[in-house]
N, C-alpha and C. Protein backbone atom coordinates (compact mmCIF):
# COMPACT_ATOMS: atom_id res chain seq x y z
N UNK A 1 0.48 -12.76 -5.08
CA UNK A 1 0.22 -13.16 -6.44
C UNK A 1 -1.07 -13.98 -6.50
N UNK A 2 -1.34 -14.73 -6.02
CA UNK A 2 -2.78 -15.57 -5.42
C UNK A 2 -3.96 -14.79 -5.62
N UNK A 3 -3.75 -13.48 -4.77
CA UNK A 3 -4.57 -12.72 -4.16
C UNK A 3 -4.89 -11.99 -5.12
N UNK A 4 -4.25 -11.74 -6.29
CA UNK A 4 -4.76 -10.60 -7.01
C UNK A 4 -4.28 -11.01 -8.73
N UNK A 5 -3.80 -12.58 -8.72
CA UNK A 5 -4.05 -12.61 -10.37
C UNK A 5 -2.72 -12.47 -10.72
N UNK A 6 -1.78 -11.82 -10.39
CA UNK A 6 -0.46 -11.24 -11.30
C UNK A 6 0.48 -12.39 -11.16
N UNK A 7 1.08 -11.93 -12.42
CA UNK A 7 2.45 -12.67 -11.92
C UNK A 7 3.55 -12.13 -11.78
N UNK A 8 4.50 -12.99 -11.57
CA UNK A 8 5.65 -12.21 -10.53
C UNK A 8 6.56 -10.84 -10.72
N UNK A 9 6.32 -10.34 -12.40
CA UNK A 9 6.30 -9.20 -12.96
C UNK A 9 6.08 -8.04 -11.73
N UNK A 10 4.76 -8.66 -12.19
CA UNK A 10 3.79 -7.43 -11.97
C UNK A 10 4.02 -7.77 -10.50
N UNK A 11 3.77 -8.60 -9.41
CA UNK A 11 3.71 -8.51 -8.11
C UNK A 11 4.85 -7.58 -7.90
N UNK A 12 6.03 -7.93 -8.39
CA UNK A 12 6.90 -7.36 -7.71
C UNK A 12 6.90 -5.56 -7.88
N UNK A 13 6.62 -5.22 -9.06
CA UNK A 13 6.25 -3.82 -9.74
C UNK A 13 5.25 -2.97 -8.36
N UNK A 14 4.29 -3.96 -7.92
CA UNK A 14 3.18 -3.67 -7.09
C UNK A 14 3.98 -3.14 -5.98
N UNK A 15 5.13 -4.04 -5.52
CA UNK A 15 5.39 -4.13 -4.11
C UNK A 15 6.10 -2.92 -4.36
N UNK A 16 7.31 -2.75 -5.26
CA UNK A 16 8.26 -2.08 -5.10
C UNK A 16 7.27 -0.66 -5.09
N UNK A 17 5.99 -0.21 -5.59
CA UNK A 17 5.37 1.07 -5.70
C UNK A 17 4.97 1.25 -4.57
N UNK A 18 4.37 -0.05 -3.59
CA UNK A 18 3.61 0.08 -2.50
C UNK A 18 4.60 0.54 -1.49
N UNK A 19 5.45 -0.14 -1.28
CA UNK A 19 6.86 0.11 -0.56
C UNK A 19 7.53 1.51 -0.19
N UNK A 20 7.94 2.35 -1.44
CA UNK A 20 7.97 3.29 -1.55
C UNK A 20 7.23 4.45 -1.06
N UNK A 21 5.55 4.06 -1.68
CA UNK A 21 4.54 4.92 -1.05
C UNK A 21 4.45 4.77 0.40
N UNK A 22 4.91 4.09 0.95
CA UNK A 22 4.73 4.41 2.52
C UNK A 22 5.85 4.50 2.78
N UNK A 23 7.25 4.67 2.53
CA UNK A 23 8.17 5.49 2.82
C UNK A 23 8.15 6.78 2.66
N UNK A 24 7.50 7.14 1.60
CA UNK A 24 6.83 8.79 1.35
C UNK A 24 6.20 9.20 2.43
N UNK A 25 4.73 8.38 3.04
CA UNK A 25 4.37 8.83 4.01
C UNK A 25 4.50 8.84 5.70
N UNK A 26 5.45 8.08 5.68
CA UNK A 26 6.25 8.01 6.61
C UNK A 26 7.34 9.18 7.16
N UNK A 27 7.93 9.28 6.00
CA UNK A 27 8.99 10.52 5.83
C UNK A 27 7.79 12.10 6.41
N UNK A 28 6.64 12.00 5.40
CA UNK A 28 6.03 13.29 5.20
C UNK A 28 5.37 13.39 7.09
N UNK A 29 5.40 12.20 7.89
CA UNK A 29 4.93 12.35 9.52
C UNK A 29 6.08 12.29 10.18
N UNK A 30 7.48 12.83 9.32
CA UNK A 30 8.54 12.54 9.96
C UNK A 30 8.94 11.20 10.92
N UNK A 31 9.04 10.09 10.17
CA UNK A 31 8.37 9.03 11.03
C UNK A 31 8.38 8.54 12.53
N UNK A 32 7.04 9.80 12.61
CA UNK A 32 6.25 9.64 14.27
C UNK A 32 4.86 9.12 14.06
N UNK A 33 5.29 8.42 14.41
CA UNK A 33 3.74 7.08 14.63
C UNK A 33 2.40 8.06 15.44
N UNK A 34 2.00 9.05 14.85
CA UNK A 34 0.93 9.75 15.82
C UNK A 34 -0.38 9.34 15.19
N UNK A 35 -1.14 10.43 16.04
CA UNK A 35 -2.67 10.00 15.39
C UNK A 35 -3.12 10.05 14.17
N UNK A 36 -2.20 10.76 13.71
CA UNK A 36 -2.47 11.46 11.78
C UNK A 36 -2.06 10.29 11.12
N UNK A 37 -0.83 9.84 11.89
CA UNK A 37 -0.17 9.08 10.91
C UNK A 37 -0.98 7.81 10.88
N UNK A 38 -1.80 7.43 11.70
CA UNK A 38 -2.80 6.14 12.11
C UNK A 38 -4.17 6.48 11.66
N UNK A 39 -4.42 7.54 11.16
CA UNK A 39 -5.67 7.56 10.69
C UNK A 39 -4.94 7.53 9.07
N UNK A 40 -4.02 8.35 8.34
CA UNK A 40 -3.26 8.10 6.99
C UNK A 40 -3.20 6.91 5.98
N UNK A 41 -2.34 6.14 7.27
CA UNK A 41 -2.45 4.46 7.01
C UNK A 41 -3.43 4.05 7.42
N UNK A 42 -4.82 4.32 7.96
CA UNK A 42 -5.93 3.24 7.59
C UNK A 42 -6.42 3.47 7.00
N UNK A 43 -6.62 4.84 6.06
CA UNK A 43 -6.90 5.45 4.73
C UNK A 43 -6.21 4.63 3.90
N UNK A 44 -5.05 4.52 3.92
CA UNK A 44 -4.41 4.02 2.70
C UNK A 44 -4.80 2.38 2.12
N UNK A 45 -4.87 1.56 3.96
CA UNK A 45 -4.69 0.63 4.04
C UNK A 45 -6.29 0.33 3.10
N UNK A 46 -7.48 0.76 3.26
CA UNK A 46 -8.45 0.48 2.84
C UNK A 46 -8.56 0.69 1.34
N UNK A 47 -7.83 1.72 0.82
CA UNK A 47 -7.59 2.15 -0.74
C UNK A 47 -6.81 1.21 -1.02
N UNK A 48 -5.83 0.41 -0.90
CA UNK A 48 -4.88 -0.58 -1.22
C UNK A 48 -5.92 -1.80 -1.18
N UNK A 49 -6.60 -2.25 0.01
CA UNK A 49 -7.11 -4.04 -0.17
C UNK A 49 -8.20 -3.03 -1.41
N UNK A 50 -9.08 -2.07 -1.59
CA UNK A 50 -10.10 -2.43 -2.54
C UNK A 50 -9.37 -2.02 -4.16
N UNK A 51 -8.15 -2.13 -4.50
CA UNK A 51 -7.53 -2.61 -5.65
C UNK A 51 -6.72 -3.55 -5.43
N UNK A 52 -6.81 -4.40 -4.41
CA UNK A 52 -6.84 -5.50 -4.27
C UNK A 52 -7.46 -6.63 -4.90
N UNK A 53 -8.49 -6.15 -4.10
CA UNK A 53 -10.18 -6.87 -4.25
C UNK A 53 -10.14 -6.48 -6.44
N UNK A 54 -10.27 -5.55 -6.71
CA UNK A 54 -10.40 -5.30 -8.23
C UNK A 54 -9.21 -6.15 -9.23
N UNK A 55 -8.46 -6.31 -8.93
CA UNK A 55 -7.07 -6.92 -9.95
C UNK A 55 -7.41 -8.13 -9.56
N UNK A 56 -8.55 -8.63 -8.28
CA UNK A 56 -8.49 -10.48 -8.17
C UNK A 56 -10.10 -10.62 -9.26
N UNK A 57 -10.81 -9.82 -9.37
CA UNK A 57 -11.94 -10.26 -9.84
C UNK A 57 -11.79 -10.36 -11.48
């Protein structure tokens, strides 16, 4: 909440979507931690902090 302005509404709205979305992609690598799945999530991970970075400014 700090990090990006919201309040606890909305944080939680955030989490419960974020949450989910990587149970999706988890499921979709059958969850096996391989190379796909580690290049996926650092894709994601970088699309997530820069609407991060946008909802704090």
């Amino acid at each position: 909440m700090m990090k990006t302005g919201l309040d606890t509404r909305q944080a939680e709205t955030l989490f419960i979507y974020i949450l989910h979305g990587s149970f999706a992609v988890n499921r979709r690598h059958n969850f096996q931690k391989d190379a796909q799945w580690q290049a996926d999530t650092e894709m994601l991970q970088k699309f997530v902090q820069v609407g991060y970075n946008q909802l704090h400014q």
